[in-house]
C-alpha atoms as a PDB file:
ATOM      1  CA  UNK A   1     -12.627  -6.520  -8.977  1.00  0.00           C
ATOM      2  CA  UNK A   2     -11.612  -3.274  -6.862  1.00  0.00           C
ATOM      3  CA  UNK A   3      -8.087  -1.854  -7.368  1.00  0.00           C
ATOM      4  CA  UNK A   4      -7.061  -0.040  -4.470  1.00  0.00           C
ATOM      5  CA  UNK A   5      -4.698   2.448  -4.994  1.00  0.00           C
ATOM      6  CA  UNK A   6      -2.891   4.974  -2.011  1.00  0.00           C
ATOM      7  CA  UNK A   7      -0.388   7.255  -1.601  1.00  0.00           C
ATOM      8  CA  UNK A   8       1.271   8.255   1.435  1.00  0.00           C
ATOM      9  CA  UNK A   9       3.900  12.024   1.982  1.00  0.00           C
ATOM     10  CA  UNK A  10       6.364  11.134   4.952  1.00  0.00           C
ATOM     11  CA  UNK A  11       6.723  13.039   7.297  1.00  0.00           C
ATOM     12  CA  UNK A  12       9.904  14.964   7.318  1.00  0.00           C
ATOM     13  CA  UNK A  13      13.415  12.904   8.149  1.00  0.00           C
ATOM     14  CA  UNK A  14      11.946   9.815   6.877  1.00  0.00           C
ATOM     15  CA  UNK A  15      15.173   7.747   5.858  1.00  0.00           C
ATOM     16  CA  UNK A  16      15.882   5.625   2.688  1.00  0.00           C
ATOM     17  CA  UNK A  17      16.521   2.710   5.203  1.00  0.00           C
ATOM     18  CA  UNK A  18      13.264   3.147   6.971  1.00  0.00           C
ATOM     19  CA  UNK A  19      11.324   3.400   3.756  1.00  0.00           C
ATOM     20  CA  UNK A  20      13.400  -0.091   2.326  1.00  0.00           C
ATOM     21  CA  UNK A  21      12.502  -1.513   5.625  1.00  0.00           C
ATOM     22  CA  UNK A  22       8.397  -0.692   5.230  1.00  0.00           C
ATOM     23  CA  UNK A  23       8.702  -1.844   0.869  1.00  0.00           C
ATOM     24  CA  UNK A  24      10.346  -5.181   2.359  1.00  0.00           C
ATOM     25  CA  UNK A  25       7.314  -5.740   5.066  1.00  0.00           C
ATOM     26  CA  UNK A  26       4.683  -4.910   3.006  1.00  0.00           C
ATOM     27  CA  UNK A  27       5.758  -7.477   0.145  1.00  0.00           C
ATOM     28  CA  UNK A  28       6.401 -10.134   2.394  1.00  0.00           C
ATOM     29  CA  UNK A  29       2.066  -9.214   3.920  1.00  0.00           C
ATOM     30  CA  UNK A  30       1.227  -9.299   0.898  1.00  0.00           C
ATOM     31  CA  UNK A  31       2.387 -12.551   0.257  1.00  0.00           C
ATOM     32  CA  UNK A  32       0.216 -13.830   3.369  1.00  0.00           C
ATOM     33  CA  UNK A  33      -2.840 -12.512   2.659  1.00  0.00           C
ATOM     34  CA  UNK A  34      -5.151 -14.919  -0.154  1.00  0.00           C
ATOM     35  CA  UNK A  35      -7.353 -12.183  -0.979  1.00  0.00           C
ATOM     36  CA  UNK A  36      -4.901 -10.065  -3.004  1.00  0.00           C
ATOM     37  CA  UNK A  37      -4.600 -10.865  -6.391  1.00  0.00           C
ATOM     38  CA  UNK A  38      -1.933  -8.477  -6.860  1.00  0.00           C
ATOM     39  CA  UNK A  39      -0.045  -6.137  -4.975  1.00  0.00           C
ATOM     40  CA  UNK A  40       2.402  -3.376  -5.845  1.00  0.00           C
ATOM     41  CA  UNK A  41       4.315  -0.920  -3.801  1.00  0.00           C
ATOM     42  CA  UNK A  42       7.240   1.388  -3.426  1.00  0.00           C
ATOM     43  CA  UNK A  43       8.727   5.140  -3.841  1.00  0.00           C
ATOM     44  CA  UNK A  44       6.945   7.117  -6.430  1.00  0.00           C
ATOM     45  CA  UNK A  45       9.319   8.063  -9.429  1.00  0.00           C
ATOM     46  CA  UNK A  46       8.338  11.375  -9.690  1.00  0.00           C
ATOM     47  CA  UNK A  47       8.123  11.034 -13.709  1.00  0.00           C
ATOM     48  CA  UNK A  48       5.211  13.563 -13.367  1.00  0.00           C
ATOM     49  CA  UNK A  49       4.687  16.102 -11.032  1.00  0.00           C
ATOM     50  CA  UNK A  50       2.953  14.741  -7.646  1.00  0.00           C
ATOM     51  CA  UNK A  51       3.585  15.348  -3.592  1.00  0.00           C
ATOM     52  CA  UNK A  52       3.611  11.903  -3.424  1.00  0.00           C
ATOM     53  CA  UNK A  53       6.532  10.054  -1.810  1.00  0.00           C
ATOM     54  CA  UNK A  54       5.162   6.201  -1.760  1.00  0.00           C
ATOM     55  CA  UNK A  55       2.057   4.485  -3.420  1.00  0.00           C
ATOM     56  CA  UNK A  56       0.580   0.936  -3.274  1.00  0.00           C
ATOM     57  CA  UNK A  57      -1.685  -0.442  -5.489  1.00  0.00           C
ATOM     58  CA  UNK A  58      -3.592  -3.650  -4.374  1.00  0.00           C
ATOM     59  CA  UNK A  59      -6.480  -5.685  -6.342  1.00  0.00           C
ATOM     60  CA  UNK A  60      -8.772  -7.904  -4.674  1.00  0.00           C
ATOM     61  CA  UNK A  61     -12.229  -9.486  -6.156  1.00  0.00           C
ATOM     62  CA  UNK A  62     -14.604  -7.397  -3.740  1.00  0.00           C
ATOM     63  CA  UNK A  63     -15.408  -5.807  -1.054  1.00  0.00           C
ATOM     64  CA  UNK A  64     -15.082  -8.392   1.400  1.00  0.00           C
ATOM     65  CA  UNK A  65     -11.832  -9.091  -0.372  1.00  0.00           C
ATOM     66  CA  UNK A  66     -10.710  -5.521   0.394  1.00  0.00           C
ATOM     67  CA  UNK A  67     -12.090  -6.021   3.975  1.00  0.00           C
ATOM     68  CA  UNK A  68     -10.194  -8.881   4.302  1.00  0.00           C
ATOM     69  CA  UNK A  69      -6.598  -7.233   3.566  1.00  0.00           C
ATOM     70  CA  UNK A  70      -7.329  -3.507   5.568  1.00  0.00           C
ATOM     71  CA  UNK A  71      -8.938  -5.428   8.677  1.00  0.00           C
ATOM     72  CA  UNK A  72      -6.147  -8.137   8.500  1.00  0.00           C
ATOM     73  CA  UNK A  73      -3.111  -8.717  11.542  1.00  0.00           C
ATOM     74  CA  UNK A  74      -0.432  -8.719   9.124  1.00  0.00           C
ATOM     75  CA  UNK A  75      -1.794  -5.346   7.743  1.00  0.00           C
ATOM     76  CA  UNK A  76      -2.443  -3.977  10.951  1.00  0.00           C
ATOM     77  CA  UNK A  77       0.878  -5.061  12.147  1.00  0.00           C
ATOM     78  CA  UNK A  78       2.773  -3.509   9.294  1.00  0.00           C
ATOM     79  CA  UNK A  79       1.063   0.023   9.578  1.00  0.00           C
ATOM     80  CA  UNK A  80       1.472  -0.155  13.862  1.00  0.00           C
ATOM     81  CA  UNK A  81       5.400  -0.765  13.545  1.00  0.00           C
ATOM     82  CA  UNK A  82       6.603   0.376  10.833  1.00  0.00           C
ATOM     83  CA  UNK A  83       4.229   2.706   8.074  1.00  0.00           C
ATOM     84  CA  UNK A  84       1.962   4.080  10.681  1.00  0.00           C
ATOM     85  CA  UNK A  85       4.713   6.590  12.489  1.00  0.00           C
ATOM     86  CA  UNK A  86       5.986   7.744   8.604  1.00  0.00           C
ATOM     87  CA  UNK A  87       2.966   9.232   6.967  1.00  0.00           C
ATOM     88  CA  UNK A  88       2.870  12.731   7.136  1.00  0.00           C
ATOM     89  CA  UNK A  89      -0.554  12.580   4.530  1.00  0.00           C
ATOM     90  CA  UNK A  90      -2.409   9.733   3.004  1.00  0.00           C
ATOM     91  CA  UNK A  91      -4.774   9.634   0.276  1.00  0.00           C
ATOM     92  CA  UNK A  92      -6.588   6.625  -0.662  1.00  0.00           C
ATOM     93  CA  UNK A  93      -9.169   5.270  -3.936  1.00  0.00           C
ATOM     94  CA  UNK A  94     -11.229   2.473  -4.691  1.00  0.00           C
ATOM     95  CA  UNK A  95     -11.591   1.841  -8.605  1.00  0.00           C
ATOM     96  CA  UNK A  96     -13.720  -1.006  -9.629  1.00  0.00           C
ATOM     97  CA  UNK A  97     -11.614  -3.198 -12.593  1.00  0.00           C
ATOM     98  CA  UNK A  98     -12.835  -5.476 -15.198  1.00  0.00           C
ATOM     99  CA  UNK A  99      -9.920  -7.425 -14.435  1.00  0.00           C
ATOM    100  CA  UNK A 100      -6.223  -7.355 -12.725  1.00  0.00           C
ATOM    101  CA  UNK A 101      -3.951  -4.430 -14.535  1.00  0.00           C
ATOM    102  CA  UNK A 102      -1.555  -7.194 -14.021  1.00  0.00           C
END
């Protein structure tokens, strides 16, 4: 399995609303899409020191799996409309997982 985790920094005057907005559209993609096994996203907590303002976290079986979600309409419509024009910085990894962290 590959957990695929990424962070985004917005880009100045980013707005709670706009940032509710993007957490709503991206959990109703990732609803839509078989290949994720799970999915996880929203404003980072800042417990420990980071730049960070947003992660997701997304687990799919393989490669083609993770091919399946980045290359996918409802992904590519979420990031044209709405998480696209936000991100300021983006930083992205691919872990491979024995199994779902979830």
């Amino acid at each position: 399995m590959i957990l695929h985790l990424v962070t985004f920094r917005w880009h100045e005057g980013t707005t709670p609303e706009q940032v509710a907005e993007l957490t709503a559209a991206l959990t109703a993609m990732a609803a839509a899409i078989p290949e994720l096994r799970a999915y996880a996203c929203g404003v980072n907590m800042r417990l420990r020191p980071s730049p960070a303002d947003y992660g997701v976290a997304a687990v799919v079986d393989d490669e083609d799996g993770l091919a399946a979600y980045l290359d996918s309409d409802a992904h590519a419509a979420v990031y044209a409309r709405l998480l696209g024009p936000m991100i300021a910085d983006r930083t992205a990894a691919q872990l491979e997982v024995e199994r779902s962290p979830w």
